[in-house]
N, C-alpha and C. Protein backbone atom coordinates (compact mmCIF):
# COMPACT_ATOMS: atom_id res chain seq x y z
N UNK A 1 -25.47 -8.99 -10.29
CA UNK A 1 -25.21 -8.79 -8.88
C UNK A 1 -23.81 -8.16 -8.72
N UNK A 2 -23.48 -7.09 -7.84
CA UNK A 2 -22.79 -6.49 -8.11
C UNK A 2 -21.67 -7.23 -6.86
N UNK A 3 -20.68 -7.42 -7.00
CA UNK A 3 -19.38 -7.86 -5.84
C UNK A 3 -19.59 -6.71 -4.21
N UNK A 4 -19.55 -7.66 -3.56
CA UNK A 4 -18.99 -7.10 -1.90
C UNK A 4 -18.45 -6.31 -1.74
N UNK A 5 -18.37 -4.92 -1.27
CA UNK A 5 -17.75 -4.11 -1.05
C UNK A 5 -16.78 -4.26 0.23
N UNK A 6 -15.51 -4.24 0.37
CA UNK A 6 -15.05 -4.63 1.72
C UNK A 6 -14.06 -3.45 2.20
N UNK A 7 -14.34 -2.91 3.53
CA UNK A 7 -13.93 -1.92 4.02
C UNK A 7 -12.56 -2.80 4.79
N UNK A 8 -11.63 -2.34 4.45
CA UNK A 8 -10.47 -2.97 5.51
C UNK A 8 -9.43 -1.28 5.90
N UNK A 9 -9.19 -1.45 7.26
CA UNK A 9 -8.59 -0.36 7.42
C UNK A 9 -7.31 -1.27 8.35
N UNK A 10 -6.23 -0.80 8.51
CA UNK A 10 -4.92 -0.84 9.34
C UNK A 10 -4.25 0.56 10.30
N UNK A 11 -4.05 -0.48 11.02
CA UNK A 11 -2.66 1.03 11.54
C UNK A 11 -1.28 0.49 12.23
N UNK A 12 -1.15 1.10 11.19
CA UNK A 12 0.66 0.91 11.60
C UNK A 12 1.28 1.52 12.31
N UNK A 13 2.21 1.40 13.98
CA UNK A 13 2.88 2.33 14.62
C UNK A 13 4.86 2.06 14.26
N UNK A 14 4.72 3.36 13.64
CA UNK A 14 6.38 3.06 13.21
C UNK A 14 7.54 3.71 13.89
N UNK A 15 8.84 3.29 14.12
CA UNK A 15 9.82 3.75 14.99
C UNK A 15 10.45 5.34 13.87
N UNK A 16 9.72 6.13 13.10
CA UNK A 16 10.63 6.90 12.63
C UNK A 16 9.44 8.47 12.37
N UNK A 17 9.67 9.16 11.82
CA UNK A 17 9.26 10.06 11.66
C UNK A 17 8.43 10.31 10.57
N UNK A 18 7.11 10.95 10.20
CA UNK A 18 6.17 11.17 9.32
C UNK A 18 7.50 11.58 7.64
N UNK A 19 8.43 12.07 7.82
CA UNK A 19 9.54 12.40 6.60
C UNK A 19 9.81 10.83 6.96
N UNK A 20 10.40 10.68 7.49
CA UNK A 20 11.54 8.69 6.96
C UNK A 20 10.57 8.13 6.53
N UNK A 21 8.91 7.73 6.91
CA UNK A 21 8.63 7.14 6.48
C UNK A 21 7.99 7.01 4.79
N UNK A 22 7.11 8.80 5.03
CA UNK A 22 7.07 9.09 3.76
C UNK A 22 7.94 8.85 3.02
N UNK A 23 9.58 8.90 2.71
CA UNK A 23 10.61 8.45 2.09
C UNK A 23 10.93 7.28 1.57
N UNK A 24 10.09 6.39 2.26
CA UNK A 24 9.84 4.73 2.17
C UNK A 24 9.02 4.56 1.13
N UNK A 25 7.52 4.90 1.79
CA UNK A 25 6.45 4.58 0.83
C UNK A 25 6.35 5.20 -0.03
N UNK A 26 6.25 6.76 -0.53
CA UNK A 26 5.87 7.29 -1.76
C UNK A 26 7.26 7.70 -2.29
N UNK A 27 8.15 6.89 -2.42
CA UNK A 27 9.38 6.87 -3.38
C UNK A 27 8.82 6.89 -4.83
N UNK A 28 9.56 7.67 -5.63
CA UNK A 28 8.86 7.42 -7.05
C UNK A 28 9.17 6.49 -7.75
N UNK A 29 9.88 5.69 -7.04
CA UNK A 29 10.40 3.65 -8.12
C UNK A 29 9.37 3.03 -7.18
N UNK A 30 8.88 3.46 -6.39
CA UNK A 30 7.64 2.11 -5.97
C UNK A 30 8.67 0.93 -5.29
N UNK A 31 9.24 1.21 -4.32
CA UNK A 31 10.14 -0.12 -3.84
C UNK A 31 9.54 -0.96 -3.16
N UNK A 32 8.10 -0.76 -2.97
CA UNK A 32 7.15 -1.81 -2.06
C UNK A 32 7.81 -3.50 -1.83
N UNK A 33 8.62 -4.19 -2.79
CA UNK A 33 8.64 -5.43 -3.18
C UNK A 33 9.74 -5.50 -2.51
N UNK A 34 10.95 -4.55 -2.12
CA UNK A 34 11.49 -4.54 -1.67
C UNK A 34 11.64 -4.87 -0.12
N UNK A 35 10.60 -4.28 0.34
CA UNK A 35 10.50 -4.37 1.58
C UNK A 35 9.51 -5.33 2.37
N UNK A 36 8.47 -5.53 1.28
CA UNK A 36 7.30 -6.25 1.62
C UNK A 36 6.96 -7.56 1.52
N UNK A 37 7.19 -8.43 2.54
CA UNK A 37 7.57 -9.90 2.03
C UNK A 37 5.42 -10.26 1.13
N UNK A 38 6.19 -11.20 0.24
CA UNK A 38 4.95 -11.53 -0.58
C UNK A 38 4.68 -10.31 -1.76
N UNK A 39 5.47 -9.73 -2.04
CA UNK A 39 4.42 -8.47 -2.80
C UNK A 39 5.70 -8.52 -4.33
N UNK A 40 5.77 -8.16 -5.05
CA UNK A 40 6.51 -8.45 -6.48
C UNK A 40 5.46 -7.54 -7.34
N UNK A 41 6.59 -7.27 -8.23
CA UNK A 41 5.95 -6.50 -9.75
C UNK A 41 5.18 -7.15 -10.51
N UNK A 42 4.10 -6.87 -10.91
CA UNK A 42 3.54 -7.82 -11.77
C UNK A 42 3.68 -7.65 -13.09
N UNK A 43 3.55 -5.90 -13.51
CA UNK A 43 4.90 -5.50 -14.53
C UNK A 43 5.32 -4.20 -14.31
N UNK A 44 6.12 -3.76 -15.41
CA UNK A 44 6.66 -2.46 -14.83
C UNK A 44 6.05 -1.48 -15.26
N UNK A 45 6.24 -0.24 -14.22
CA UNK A 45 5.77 0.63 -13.90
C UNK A 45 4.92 1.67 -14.90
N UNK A 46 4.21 1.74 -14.83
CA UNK A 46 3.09 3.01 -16.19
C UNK A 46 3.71 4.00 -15.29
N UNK A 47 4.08 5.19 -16.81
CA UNK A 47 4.44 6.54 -16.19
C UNK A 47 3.94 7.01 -17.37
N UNK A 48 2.99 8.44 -16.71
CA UNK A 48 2.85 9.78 -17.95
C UNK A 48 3.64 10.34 -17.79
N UNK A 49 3.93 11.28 -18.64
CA UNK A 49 4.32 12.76 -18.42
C UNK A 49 3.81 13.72 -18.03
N UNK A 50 4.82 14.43 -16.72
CA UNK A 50 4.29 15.47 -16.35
C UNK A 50 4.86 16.21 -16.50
N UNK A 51 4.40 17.63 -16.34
CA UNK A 51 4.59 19.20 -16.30
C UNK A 51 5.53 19.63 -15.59
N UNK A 52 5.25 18.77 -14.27
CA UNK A 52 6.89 19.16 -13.31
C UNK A 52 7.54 18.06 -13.31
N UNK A 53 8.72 18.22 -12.50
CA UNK A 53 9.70 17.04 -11.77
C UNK A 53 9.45 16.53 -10.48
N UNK A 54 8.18 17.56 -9.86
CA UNK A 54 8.21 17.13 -8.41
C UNK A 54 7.46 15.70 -8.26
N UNK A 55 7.91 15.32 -6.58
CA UNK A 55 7.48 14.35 -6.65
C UNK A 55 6.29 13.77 -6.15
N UNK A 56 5.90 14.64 -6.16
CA UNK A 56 4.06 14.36 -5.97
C UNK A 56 3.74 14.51 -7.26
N UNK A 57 3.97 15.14 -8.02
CA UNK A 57 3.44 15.09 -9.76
C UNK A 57 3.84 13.68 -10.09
N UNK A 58 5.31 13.02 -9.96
CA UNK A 58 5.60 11.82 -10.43
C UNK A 58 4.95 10.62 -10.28
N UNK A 59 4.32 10.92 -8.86
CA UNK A 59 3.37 10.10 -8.01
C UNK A 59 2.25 9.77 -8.69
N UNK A 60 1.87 10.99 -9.23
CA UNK A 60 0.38 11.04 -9.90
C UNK A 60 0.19 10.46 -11.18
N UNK A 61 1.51 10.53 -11.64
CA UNK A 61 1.76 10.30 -12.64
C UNK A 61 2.04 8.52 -13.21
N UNK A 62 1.85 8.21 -12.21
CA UNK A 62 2.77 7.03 -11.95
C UNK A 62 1.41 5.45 -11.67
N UNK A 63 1.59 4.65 -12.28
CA UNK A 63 1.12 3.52 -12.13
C UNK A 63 1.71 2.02 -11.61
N UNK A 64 1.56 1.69 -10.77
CA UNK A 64 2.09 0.02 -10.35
C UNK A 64 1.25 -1.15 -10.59
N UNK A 65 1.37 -2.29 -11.02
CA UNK A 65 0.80 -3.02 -11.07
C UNK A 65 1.81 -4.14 -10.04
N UNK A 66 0.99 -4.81 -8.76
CA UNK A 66 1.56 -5.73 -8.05
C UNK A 66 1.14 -6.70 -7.76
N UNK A 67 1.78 -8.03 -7.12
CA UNK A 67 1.20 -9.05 -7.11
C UNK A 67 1.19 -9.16 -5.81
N UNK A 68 0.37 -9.64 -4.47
CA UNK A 68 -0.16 -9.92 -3.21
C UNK A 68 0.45 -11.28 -3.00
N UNK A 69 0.94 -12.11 -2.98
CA UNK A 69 0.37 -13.57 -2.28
C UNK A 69 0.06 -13.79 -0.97
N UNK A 70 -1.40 -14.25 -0.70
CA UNK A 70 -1.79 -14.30 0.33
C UNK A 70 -1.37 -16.09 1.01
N UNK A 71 -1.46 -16.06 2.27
CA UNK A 71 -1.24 -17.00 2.82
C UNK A 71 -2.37 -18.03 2.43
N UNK A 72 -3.24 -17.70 2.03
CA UNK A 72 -4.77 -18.46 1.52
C UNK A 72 -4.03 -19.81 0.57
N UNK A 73 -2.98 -18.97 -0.32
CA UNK A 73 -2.22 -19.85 -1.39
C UNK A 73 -2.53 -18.81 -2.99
N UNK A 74 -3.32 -17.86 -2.36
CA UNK A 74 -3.83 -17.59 -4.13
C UNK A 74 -3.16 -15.91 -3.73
N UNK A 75 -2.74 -15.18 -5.57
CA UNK A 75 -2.11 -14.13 -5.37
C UNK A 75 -2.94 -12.77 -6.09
N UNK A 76 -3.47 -11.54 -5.50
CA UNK A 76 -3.65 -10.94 -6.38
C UNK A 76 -3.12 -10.31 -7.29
N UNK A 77 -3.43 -9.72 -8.06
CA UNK A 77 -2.75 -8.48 -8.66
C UNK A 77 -3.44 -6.94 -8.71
N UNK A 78 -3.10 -5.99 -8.11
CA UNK A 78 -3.83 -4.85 -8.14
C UNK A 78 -3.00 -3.82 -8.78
N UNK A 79 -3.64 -3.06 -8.96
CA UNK A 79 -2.96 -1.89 -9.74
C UNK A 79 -3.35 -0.43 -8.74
N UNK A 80 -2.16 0.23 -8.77
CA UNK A 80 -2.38 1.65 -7.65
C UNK A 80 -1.73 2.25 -8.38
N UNK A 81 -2.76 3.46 -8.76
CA UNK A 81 -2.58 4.61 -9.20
C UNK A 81 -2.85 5.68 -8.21
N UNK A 82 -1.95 6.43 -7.74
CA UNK A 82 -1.94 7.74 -6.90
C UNK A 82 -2.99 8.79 -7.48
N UNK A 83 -3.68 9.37 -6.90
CA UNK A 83 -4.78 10.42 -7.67
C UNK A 83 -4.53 12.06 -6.88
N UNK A 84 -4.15 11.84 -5.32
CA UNK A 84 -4.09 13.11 -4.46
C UNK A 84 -2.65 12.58 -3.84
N UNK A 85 -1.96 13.65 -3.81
CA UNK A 85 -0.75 13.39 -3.06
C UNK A 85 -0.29 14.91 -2.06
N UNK A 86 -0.21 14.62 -0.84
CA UNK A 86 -0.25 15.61 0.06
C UNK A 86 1.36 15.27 0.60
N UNK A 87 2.30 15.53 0.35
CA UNK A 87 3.76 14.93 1.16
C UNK A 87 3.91 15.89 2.32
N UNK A 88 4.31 15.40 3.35
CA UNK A 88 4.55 13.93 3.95
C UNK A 88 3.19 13.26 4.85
N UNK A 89 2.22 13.55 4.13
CA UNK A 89 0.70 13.24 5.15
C UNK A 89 0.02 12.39 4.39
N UNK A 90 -0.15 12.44 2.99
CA UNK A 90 -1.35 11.59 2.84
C UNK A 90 -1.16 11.09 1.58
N UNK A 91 -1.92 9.85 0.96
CA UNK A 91 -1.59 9.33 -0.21
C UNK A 91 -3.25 9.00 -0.52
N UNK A 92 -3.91 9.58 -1.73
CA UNK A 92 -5.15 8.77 -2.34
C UNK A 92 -4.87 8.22 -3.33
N UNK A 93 -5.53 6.77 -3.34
CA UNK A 93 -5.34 5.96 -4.78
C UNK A 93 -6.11 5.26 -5.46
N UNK A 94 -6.39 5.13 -6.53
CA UNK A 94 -7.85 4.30 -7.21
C UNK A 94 -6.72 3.02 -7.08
N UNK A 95 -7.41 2.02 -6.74
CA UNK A 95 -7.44 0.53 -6.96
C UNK A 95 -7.92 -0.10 -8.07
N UNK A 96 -7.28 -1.21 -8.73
CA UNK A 96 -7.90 -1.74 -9.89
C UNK A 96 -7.40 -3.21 -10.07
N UNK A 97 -7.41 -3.99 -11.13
CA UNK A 97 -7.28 -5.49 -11.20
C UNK A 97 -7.83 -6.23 -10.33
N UNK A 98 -7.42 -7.17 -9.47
CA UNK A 98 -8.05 -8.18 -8.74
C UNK A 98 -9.06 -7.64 -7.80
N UNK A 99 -8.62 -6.60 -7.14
CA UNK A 99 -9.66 -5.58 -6.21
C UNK A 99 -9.86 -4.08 -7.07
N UNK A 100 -10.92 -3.62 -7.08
CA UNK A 100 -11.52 -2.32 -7.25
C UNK A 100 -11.52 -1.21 -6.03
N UNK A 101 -11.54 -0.73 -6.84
CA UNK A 101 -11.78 0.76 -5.44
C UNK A 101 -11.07 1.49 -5.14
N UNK A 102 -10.44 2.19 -4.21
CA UNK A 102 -9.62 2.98 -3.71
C UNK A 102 -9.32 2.93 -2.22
N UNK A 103 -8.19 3.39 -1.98
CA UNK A 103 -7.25 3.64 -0.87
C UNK A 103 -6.94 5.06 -0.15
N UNK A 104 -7.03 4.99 0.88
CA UNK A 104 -6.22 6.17 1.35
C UNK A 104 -5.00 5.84 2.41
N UNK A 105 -3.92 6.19 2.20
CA UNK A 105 -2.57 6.49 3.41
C UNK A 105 -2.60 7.33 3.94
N UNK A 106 -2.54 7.53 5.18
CA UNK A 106 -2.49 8.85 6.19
C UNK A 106 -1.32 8.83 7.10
N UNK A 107 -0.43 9.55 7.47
CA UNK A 107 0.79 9.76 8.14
C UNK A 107 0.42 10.41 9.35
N UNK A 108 0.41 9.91 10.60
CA UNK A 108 0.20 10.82 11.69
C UNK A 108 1.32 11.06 12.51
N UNK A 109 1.87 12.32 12.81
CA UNK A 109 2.79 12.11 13.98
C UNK A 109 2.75 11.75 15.58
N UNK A 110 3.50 11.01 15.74
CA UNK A 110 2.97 10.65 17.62
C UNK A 110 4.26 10.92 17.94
N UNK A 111 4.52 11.14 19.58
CA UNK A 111 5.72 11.47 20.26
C UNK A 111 6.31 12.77 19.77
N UNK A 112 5.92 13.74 19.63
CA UNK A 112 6.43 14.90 18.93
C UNK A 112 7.50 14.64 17.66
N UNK A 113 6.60 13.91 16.62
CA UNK A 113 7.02 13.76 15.72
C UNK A 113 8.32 12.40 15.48
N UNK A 114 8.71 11.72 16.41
CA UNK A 114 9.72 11.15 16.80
C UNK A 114 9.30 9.56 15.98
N UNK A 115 7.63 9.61 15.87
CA UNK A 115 7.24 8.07 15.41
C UNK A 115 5.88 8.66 14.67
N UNK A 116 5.21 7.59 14.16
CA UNK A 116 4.27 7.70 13.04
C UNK A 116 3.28 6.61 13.18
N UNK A 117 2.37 7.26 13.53
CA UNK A 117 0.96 6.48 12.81
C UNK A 117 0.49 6.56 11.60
N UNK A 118 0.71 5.24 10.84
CA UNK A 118 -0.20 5.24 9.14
C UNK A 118 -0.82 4.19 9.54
N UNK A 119 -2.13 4.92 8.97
CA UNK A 119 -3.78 4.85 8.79
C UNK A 119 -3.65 4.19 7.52
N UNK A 120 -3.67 3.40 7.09
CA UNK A 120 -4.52 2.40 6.01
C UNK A 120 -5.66 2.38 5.69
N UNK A 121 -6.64 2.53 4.71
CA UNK A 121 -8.01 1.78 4.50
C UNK A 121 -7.91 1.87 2.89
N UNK A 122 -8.66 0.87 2.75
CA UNK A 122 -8.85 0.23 1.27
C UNK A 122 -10.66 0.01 1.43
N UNK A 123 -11.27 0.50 0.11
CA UNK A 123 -12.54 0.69 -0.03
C UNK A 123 -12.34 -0.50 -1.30
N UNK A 124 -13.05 -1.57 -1.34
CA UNK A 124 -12.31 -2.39 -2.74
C UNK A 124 -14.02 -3.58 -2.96
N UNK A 125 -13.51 -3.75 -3.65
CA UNK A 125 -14.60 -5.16 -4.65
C UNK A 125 -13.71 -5.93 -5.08
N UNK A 126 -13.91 -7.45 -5.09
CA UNK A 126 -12.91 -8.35 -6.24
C UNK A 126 -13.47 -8.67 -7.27
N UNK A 127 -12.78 -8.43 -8.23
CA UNK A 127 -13.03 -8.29 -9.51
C UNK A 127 -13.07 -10.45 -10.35
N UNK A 128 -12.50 -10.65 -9.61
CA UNK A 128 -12.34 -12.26 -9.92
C UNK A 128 -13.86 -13.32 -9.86
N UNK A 129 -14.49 -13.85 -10.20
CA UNK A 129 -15.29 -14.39 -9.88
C UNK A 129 -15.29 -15.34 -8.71
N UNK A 130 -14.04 -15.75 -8.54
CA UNK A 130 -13.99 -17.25 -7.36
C UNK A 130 -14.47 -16.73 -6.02
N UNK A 131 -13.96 -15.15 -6.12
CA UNK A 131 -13.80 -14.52 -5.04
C UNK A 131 -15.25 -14.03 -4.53
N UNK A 132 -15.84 -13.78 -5.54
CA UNK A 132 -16.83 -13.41 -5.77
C UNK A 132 -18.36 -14.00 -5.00
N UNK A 133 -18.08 -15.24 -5.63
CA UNK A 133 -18.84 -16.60 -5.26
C UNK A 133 -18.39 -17.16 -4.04
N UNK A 134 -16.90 -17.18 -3.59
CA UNK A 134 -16.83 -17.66 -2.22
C UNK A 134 -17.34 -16.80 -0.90
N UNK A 135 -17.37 -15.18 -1.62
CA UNK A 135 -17.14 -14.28 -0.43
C UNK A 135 -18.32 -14.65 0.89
N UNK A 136 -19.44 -15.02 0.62
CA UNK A 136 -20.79 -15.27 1.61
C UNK A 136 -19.89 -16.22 2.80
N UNK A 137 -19.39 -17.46 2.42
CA UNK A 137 -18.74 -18.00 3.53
C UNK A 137 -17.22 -18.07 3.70
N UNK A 138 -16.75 -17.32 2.51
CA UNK A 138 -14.97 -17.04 2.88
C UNK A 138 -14.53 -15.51 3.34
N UNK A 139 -15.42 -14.83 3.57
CA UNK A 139 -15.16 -13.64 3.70
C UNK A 139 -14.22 -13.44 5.14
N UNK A 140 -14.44 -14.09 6.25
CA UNK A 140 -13.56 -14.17 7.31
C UNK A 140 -12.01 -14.71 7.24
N UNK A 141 -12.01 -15.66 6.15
CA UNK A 141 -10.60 -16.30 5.72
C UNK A 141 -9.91 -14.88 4.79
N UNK A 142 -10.77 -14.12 3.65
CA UNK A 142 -10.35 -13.18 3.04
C UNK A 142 -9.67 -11.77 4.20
N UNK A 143 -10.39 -11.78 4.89
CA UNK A 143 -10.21 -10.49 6.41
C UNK A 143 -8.80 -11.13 6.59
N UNK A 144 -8.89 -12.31 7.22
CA UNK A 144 -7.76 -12.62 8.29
C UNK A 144 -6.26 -12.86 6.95
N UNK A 145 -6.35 -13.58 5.68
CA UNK A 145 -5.65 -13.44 4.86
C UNK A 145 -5.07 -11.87 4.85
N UNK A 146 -5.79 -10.60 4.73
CA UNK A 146 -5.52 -9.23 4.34
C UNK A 146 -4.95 -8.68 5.49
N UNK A 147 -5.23 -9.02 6.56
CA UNK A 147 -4.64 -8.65 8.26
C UNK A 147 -2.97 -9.10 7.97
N UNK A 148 -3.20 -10.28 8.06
CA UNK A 148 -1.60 -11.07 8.00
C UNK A 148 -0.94 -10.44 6.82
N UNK A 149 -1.20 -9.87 5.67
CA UNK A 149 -0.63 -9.59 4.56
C UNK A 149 -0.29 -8.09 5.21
N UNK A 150 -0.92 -7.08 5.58
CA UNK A 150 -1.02 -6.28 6.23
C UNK A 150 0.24 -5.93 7.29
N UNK A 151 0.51 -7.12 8.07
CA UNK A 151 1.07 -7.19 9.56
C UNK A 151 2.97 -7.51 8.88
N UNK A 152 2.54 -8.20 7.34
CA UNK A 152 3.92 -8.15 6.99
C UNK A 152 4.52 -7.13 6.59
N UNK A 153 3.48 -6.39 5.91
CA UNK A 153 3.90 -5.09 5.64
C UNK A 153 4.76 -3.93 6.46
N UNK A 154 3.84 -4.15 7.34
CA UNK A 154 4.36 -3.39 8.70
C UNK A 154 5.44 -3.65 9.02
N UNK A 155 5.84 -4.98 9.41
CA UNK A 155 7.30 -5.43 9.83
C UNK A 155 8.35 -5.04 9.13
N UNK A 156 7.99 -5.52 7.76
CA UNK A 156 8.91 -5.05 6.53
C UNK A 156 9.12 -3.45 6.21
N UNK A 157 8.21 -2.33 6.32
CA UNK A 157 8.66 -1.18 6.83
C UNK A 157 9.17 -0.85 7.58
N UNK A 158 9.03 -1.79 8.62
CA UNK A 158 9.84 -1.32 9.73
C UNK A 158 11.33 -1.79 10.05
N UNK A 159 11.63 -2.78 8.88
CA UNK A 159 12.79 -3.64 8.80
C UNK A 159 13.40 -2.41 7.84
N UNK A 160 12.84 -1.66 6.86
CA UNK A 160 13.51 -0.55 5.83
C UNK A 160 13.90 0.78 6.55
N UNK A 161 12.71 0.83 7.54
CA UNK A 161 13.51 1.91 8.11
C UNK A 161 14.52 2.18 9.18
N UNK A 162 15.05 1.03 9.75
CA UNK A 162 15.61 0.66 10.52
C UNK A 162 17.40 0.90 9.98
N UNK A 163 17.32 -0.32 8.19
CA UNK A 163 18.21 0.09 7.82
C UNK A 163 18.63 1.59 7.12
N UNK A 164 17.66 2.00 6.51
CA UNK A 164 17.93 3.42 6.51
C UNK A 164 18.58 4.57 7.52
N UNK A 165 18.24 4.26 8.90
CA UNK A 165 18.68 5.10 9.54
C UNK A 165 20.36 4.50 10.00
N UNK A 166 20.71 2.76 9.90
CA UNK A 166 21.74 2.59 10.09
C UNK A 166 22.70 2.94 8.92
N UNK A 167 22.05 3.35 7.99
CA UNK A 167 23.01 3.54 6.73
C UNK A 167 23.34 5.34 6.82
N UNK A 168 22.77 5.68 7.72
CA UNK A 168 22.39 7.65 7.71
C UNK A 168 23.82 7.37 7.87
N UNK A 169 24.62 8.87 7.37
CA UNK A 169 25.60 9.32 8.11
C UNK A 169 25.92 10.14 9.57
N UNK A 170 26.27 9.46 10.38
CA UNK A 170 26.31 10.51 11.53
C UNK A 170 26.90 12.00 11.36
């Protein structure tokens, strides 16, 4: 029997521009942990070698493995590997470890560019058995767990870009 497929999508409205924020998220050190309460390295970073220096090649190039803790009490670990990288618009990524599947990030501009809508969705399976076996009657605790994990995210981007722009030089 094959695991649940679970569609989760987000949207984030951010105080900065489709560039600040791209600058945040597809950094090539992966500072997610930084900003994201609950989220930590699980180890460090897989890098190939690439052909260029740019940083959408680095992107591609580039593997994270992270750890989730959900408010549930239990933590995943997933792995995101970048596959398409469009800067400053879009991010595709295969998913792997605790969840399967893939991701897409989308950067929209709103207010003539002044703020940003990112589009979230994660196409995923859990790879764990508990998860597996609970999903028929935990699947609403799993949603509302990924929302709240989600909603920190957001804050916490929005706590990075905040200081970023107080650190800009006038």
């Amino acid at each position: 029997m094959k695991a649940r497929l679970f569609d989760f999508s987000s949207t984030w409205q951010l105080p900065a521009s489709p560039e600040e924020v791209w600058a945040v998220i597809a950094d090539t050190d992966m500072s997610w942990p930084q900003w994201w309460p609950h989220c930590t390295f699980a180890a460090p970073l897989e890098r190939t070698e690439t052909t260029s220096k740019a940083p959408e090649e680095t992107l591609k190039a580039t593997t994270a493995h992270l750890n989730f803790k959900a408010f549930l009490g239990y933590t995943l670990t997933i792995t995101i590997h970048p596959t398409k990288v469009t800067s400053p618009q879009e991010i595709e990524f295969d998913a792997g470890g605790d969840l399967q599947g893939m991701g897409r990030v989308t950067l929209v501009p709103q207010e003539q560019g002044k703020t940003t809508r990112m589009d979230i969705e994660w196409r995923v399976r859990p790879t764990q058995r508990w998860m597996d076996v609970l999903t028929p009657v935990a699947a609403p605790a799993f949603k509302a767990a990924h929302a709240l994990m989600m909603r920190q995210g957001e804050k916490g981007l929005e706590q990075a870009l905040a200081n970023k722009r107080i650190r800009k030089p006038a």
